[in-house]
Protein backbone atom coordinates (compact mmCIF):
# COMPACT_ATOMS: atom_id res chain seq x y z
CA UNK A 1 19.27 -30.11 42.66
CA UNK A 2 18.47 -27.42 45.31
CA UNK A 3 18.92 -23.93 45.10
CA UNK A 4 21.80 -22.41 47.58
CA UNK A 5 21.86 -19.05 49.58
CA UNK A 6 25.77 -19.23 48.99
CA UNK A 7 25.28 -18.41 45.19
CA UNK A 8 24.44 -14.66 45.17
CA UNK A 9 27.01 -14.16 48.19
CA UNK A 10 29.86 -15.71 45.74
CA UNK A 11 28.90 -13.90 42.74
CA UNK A 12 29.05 -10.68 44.29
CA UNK A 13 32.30 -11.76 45.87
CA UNK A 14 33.89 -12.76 42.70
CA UNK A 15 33.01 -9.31 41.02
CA UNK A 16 35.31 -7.52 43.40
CA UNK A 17 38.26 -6.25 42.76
CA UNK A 18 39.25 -7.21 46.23
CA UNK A 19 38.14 -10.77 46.03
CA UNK A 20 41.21 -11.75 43.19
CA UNK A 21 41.86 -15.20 45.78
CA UNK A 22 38.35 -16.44 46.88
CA UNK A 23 38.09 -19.39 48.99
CA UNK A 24 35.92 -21.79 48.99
CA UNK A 25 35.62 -24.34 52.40
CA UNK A 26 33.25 -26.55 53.81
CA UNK A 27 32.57 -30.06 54.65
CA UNK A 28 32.87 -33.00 51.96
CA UNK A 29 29.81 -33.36 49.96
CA UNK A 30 28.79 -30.27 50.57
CA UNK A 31 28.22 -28.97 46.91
CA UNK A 32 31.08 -26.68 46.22
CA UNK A 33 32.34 -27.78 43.04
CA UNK A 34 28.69 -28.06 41.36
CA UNK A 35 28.11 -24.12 43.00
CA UNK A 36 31.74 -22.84 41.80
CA UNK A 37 31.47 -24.47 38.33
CA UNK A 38 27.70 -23.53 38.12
CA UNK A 39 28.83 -20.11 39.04
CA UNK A 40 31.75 -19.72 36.90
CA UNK A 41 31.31 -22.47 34.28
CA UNK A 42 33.80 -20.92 31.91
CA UNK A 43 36.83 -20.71 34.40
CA UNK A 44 39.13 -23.99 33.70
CA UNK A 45 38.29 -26.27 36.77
CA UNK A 46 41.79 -28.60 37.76
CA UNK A 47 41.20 -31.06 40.64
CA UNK A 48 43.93 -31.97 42.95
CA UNK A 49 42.01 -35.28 44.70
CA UNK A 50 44.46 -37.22 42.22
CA UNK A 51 48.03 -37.51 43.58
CA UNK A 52 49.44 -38.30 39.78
CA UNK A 53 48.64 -34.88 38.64
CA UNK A 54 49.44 -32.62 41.46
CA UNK A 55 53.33 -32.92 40.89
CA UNK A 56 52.84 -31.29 37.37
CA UNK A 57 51.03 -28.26 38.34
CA UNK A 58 53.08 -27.88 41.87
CA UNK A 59 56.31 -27.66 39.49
CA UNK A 60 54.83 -25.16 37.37
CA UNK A 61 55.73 -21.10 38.43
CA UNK A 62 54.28 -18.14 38.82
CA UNK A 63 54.92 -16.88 35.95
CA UNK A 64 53.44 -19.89 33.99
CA UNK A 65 50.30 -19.91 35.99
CA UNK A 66 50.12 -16.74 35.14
CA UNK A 67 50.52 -16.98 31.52
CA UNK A 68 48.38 -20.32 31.21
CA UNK A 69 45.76 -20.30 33.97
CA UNK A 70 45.24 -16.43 34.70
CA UNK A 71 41.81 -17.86 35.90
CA UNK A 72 41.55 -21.06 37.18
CA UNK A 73 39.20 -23.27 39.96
CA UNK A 74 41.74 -25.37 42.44
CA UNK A 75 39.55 -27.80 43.82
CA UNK A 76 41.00 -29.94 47.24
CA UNK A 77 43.60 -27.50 47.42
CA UNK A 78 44.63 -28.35 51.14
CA UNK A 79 46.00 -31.56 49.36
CA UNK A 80 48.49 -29.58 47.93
CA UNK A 81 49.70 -26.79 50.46
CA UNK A 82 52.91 -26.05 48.77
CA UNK A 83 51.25 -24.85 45.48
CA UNK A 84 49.33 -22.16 47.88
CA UNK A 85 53.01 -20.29 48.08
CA UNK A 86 52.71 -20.29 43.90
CA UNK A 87 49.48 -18.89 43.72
CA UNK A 88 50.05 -16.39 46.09
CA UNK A 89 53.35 -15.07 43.81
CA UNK A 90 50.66 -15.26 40.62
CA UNK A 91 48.74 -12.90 42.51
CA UNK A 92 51.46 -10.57 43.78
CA UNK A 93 52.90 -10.80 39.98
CA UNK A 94 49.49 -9.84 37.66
CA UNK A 95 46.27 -7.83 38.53
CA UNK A 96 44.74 -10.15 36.15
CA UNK A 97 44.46 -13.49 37.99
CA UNK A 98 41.72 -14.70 39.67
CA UNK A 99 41.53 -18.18 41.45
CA UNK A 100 38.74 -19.88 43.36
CA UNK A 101 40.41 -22.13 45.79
CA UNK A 102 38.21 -25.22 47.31
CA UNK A 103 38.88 -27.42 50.17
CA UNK A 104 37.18 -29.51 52.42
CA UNK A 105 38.83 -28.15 55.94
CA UNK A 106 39.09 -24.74 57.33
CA UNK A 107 42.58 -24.32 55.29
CA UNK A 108 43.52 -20.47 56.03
CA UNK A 109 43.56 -22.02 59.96
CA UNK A 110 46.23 -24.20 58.64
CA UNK A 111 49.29 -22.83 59.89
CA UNK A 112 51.06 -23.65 56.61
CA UNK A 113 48.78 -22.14 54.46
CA UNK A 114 46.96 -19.10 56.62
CA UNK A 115 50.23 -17.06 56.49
CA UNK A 116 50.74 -17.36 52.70
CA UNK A 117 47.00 -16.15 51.68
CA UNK A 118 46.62 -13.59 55.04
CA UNK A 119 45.42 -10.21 53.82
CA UNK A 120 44.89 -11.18 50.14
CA UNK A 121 41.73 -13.84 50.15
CA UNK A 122 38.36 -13.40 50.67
CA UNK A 123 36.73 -16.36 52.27
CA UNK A 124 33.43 -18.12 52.22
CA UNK A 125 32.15 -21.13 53.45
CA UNK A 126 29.25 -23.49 52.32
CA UNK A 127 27.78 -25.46 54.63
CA UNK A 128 24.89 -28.15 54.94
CA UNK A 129 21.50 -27.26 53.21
CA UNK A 130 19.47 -24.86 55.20
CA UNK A 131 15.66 -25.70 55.58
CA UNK A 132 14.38 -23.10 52.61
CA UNK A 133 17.15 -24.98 50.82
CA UNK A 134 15.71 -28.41 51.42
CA UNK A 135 12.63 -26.56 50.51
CA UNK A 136 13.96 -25.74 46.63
CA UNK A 137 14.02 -28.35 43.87
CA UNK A 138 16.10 -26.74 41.54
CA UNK A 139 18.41 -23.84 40.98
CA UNK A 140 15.57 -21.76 39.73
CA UNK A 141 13.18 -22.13 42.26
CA UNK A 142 13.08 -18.85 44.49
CA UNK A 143 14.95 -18.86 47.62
CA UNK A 144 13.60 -16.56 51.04
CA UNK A 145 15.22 -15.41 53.96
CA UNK A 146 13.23 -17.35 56.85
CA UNK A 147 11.52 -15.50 59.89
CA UNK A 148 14.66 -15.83 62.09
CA UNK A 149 16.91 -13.98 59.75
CA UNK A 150 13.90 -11.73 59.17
CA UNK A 151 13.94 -10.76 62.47
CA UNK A 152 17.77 -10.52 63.36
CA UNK A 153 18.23 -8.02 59.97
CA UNK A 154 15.66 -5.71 61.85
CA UNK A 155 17.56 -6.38 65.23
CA UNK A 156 14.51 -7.92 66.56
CA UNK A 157 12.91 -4.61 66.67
CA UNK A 158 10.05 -6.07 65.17
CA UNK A 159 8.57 -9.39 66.58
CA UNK A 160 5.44 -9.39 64.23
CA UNK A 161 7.87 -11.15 61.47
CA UNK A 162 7.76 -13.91 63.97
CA UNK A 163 4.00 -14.45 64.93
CA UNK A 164 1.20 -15.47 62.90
CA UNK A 165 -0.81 -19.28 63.56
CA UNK A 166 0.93 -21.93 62.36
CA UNK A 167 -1.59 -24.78 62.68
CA UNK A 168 -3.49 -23.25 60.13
CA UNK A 169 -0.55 -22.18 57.91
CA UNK A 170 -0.36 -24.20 54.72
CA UNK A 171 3.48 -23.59 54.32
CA UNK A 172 3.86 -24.60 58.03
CA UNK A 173 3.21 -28.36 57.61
CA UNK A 174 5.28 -28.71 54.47
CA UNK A 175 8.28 -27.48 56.52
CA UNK A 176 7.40 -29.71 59.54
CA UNK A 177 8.26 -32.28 57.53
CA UNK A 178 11.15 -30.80 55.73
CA UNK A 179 12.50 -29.80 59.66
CA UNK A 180 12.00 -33.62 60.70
CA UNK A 181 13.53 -35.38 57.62
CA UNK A 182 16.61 -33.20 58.34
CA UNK A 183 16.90 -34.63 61.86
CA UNK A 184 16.88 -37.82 61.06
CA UNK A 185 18.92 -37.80 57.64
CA UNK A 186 20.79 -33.94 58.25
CA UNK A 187 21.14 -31.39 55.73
CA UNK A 188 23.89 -33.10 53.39
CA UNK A 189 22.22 -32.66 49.21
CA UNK A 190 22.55 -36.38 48.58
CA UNK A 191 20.29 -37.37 51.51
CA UNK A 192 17.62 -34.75 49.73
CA UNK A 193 17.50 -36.99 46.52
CA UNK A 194 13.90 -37.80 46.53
CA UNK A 195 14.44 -41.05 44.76
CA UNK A 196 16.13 -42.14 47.60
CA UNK A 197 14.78 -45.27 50.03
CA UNK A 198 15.96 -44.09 53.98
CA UNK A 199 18.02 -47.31 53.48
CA UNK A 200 20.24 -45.82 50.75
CA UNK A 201 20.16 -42.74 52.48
CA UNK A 202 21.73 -44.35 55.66
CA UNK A 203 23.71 -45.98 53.66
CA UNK A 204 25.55 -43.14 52.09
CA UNK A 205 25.71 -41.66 55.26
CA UNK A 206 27.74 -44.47 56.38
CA UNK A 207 30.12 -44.09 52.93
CA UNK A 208 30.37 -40.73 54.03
CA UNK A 209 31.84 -41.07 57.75
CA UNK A 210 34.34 -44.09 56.55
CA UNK A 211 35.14 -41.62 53.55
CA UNK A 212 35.96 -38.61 56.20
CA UNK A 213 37.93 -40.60 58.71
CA UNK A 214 40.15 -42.08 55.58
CA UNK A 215 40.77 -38.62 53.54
CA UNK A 216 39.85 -34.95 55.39
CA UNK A 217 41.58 -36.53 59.18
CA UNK A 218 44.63 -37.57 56.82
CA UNK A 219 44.40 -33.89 55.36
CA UNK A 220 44.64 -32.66 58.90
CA UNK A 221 47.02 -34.49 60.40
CA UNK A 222 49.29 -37.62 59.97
CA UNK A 223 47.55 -40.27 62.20
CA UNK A 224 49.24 -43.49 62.39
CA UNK A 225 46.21 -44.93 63.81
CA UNK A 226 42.95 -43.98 63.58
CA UNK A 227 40.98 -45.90 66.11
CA UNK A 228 41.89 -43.89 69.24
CA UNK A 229 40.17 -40.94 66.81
CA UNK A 230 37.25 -42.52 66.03
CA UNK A 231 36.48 -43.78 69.26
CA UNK A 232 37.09 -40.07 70.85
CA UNK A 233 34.63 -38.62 67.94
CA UNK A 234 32.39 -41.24 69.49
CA UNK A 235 32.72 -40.21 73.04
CA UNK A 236 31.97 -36.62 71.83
CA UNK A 237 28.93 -37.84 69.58
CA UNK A 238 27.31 -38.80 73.09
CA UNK A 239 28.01 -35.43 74.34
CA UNK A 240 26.59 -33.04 71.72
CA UNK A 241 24.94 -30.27 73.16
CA UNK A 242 27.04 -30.95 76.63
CA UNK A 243 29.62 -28.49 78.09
CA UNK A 244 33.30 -30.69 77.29
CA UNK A 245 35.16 -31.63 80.14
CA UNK A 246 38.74 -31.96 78.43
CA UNK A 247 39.58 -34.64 81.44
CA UNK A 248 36.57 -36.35 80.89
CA UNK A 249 37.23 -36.72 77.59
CA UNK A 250 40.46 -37.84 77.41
CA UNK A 251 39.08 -40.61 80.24
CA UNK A 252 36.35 -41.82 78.05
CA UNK A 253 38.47 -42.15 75.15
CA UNK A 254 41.58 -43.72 76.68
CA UNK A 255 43.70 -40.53 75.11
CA UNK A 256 45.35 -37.43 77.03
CA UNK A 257 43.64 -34.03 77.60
CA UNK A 258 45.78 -32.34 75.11
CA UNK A 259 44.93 -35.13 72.64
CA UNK A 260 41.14 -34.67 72.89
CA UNK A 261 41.72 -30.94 72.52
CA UNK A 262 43.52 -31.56 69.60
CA UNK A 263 41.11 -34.16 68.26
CA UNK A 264 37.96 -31.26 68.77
CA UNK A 265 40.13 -29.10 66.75
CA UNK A 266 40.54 -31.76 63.65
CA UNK A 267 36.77 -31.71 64.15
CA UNK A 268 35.86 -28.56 64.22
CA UNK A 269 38.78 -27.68 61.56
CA UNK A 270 36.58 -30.03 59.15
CA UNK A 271 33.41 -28.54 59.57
CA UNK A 272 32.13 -31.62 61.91
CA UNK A 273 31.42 -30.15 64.93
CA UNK A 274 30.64 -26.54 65.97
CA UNK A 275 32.28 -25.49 69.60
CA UNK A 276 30.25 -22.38 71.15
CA UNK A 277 32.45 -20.40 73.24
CA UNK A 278 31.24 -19.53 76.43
CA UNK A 279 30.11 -16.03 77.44
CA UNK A 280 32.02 -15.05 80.30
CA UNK A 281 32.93 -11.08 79.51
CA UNK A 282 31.77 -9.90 83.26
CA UNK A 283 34.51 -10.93 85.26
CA UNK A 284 32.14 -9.94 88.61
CA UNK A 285 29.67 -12.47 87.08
CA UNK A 286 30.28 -16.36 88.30
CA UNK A 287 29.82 -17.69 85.38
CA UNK A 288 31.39 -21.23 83.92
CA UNK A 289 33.98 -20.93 81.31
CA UNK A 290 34.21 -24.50 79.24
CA UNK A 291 32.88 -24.81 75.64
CA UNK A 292 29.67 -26.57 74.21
CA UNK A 293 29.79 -28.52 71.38
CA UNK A 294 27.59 -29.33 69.44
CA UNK A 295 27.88 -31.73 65.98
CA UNK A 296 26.83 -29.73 62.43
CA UNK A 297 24.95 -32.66 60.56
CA UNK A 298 22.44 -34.69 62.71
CA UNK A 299 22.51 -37.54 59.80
CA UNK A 300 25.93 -37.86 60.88
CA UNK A 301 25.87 -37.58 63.97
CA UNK A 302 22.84 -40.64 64.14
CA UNK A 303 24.67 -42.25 61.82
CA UNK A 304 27.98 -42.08 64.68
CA UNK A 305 26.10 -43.34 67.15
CA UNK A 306 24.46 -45.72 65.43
CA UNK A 307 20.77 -44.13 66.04
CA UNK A 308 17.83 -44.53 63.62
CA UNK A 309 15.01 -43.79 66.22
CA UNK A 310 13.40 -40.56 67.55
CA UNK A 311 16.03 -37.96 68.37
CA UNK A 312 16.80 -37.18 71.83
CA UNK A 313 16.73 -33.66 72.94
CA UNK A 314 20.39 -33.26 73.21
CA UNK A 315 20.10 -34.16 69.14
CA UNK A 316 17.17 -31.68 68.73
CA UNK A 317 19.45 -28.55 70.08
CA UNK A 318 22.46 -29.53 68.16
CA UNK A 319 20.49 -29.43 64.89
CA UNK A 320 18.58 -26.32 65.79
CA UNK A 321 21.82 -24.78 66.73
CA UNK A 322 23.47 -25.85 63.71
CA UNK A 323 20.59 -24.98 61.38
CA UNK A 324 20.49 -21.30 63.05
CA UNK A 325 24.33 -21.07 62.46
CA UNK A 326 24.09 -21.98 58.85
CA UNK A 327 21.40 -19.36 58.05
CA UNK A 328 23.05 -16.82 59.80
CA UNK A 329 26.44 -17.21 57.80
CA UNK A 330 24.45 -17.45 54.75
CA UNK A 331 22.81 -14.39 55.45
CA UNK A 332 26.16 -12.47 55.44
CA UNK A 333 24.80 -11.33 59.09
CA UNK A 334 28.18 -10.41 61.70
CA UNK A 335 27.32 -12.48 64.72
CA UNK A 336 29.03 -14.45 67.19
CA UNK A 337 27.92 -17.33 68.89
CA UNK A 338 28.23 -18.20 72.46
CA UNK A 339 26.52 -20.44 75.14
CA UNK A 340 25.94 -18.97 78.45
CA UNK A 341 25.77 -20.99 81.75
CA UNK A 342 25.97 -19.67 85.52
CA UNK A 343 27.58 -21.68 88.79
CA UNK A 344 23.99 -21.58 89.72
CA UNK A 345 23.52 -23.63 86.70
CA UNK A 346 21.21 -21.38 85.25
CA UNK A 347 21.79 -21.68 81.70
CA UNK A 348 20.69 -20.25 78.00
CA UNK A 349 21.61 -22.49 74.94
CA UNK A 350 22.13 -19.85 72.46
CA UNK A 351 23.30 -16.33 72.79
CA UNK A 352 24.00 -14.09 69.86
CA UNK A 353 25.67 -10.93 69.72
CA UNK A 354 25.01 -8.73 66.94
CA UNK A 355 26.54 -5.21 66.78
CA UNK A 356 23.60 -3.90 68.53
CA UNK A 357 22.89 -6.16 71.52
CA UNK A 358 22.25 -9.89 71.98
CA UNK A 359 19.77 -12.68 71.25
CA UNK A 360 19.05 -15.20 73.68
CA UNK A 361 17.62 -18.61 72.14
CA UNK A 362 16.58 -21.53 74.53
CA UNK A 363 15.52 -25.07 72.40
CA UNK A 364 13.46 -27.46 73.76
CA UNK A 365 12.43 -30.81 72.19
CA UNK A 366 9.22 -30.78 73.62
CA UNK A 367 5.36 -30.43 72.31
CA UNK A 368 4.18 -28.15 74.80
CA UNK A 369 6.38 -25.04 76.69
CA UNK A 370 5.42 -23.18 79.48
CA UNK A 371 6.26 -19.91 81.12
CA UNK A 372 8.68 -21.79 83.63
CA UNK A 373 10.75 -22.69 80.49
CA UNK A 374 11.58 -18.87 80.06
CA UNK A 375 12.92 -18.93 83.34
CA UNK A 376 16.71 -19.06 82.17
CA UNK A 377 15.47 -16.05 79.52
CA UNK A 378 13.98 -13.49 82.22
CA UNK A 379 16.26 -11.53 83.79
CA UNK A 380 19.45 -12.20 81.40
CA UNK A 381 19.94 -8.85 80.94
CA UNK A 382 22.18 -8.01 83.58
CA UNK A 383 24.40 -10.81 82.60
CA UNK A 384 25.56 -9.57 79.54
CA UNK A 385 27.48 -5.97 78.64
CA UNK A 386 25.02 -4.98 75.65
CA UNK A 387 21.26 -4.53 75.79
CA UNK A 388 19.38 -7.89 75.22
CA UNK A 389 17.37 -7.34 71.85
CA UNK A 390 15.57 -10.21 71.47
CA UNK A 391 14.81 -14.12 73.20
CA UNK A 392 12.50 -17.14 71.89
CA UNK A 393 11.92 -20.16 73.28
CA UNK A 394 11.81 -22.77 69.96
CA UNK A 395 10.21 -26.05 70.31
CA UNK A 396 7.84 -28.50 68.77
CA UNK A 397 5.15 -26.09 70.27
CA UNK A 398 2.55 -25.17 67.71
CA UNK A 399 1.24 -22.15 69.78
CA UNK A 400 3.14 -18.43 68.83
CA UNK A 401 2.55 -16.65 72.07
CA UNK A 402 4.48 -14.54 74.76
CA UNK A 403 5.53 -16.80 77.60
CA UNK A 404 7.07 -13.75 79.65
CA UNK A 405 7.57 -10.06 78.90
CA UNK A 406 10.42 -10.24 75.92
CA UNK A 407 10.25 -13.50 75.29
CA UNK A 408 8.33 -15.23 72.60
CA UNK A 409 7.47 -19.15 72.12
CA UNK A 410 7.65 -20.19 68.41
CA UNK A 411 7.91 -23.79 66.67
CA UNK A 412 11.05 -24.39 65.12
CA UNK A 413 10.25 -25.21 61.57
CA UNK A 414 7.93 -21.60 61.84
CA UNK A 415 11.24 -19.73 63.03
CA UNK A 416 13.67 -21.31 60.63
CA UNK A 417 11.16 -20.90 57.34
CA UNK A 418 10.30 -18.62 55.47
CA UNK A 419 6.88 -16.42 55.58
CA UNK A 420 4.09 -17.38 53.02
């Protein structure tokens, strides 16, 4: 069992006076019923995965709910969306309920159930394990914030959190491995299972994906048939970490434009794939507008495409991406996420915008980087409407070092690990 940032964050949540409705979301299989129940093992847990017994709590009222479950853990609520409207009148009716609501879909964007929860929930999401996760081997075991987050709490005012030698580091091979076992297997707990063979682990994988198309797409929408779907989540798969050409798509898939927009949606709705907005706020700047997606779990992702080799480098910036978004929402840090690409095709594959300026992040899969690969890094400054705080190059790179003024060259696992 690993230990997860998301624990302290819910506790604290949960001891609010504001935080009556908490939710809960996140991919399947993430862990959310083992952290809500290890959390709050004395709240009654009811489950609503089993269609025989949602029909006797969905007929019960407010008031009842109120009288018998004043506290109460609704697990796959987005199964049941009418029973949202119920809890909502337990909560207007007593200042004495408290229900965690879990679901395996981004349910308050569900335009049946956002408007009945807007205002009164507090929301939190669990995603994928983060590398000092995959680092933990049991709830106890202590859990660090790594170097990145480190750096982006002090607003990259300080880049000494960052540098250090990590050839010699001790720490630094242990998470080398950690960093490449999640790109070949992603961050999911079950892959973790050390008694696992990378057979089994595949294997599960592949459970998984059939297991997602069957229940959290049918959560999402009523698909008559799913293979137009899966083959568009395919044609995607072989564009992670690619700007999406909606026309394109829909060509490569055999579906219309609005259909692959609304397919990217389900995906990113179910915690699949992550779409970075681009950053386009200086209307005198020529700068491209379309999204880039990139997919959350590179274990599922290989396991789409049917992959079990070395990762390509369009597979390498997807996980890095992903892995930086994870930590960053675990962190409780407010930052948005963007990708930022000129006509010139000059282009930066992460930019984050923190209340006090942005961080530019370019990933590279390879061994050894070299001052040209700041070239997208120097001079971004003027692109953007808040000073630049911060930029790293992260790669497979072994050597911390400056590669231009500002901006720093650091290997990945080193970034996303802790110190010591």
């Amino acid at each position: 069992m690993k230990n997860r940032a998301m624990e302290s964050r819910l506790r604290k949540r949960a001891a609010s006076r504001l935080a009556r409705l908490l939710v809960l979301t996140g991919s399947r299989q993430t862990g959310k019923t083992t952290l809500i129940q290890r959390c709050f093992p004395d709240v009654p847990y009811i489950s609503l995965e089993d269609p025989a017994v949602r029909p006797g709590f969905s007929r019960m009222t407010a008031a009842e709910w109120v009288e018998r479950y004043p506290h109460a853990i609704l697990d796959e609520v987005q199964k049941a969306p009418s029973l949202v409207e119920t809890v909502k009148a337990a909560y207007d009716e007593s200042p004495d309920v408290r229900y965690f609501l879990l679901g395996s879909s981004q349910i308050l964007l569900l335009s049946r159930v956002k408007e009945s929860l807007a205002g009164r929930a507090a929301i939190e999401e669990l995603w994928p394990l983060t590398l000092p996760e995959m680092a933990t081997s049991s709830w106890d075991d202590r859990l660090a914030p790594s170097r990145l987050i480190l750096w982006l709490e002090r607003a990259c005012r300080s880049d000494e959190v960052l540098l250090g030698q990590p050839a010699v580091d001790r720490s630094y091979a242990r998470y080398s491995g950690i960093l490449e076992h999640y790109l070949r297997f992603g961050g999911m707990p079950v892959v973790h299972h050390a008694d696992l063979t990378d057979d089994e682990r595949r294997s599960w994988l592949r459970d998984f994906q059939r297991t997602y198309l069957e229940r959290d797409v049918a959560d999402l929408a009523a698909l008559r048939d799913l293979e137009p779907f899966v083959v568009a989540q395919r044609a995607l798969a072989t564009r992670t970490a690619r700007t999406v050409n909606f026309s394109d798509l829909a060509r490569s898939a055999g579906i219309a434009p609005a259909t692959a927009r609304r397919f990217l949606r389900y995906l990113e709705l179910s915690y699949q794939v992550i779409q970075l907005p681009p950053f386009f706020r200086n209307p005198e700047k020529r700068l491209a507008k379309m999204p880039k997606v990139h997919f959350v779990d590179p274990g599922i992702l290989r396991t789409i495409l049917n992959r079990t080799g070395d990762w390509t480098g369009e597979e390498y910036e997807s996980a890095l991406v992903a892995e930086i978004v994870k930590q960053v929402r675990n962190a409780g840090l407010f930052a948005d996420f963007f990708h930022l690409r000129t006509y010139d095709r000059r282009e930066v594959d992460l930019l984050l915008e923190l209340e006090e300026g942005f961080v530019g992040i370019e990933i590279k899969a390879s061994r050894k980087v070299s001052r040209a690969d700041a070239r997208t890094l120097r001079g971004l400054e003027p692109l953007l409407d808040k000073p630049l705080l911060g930029a790293v190059v992260v790669s497979q790179d072994l050597e911390v070092r400056y590669l231009a003024p500002g901006v720093l060259a650091v290997p990945a696992a080193w970034l996303l690990s802790p110190p010591g």
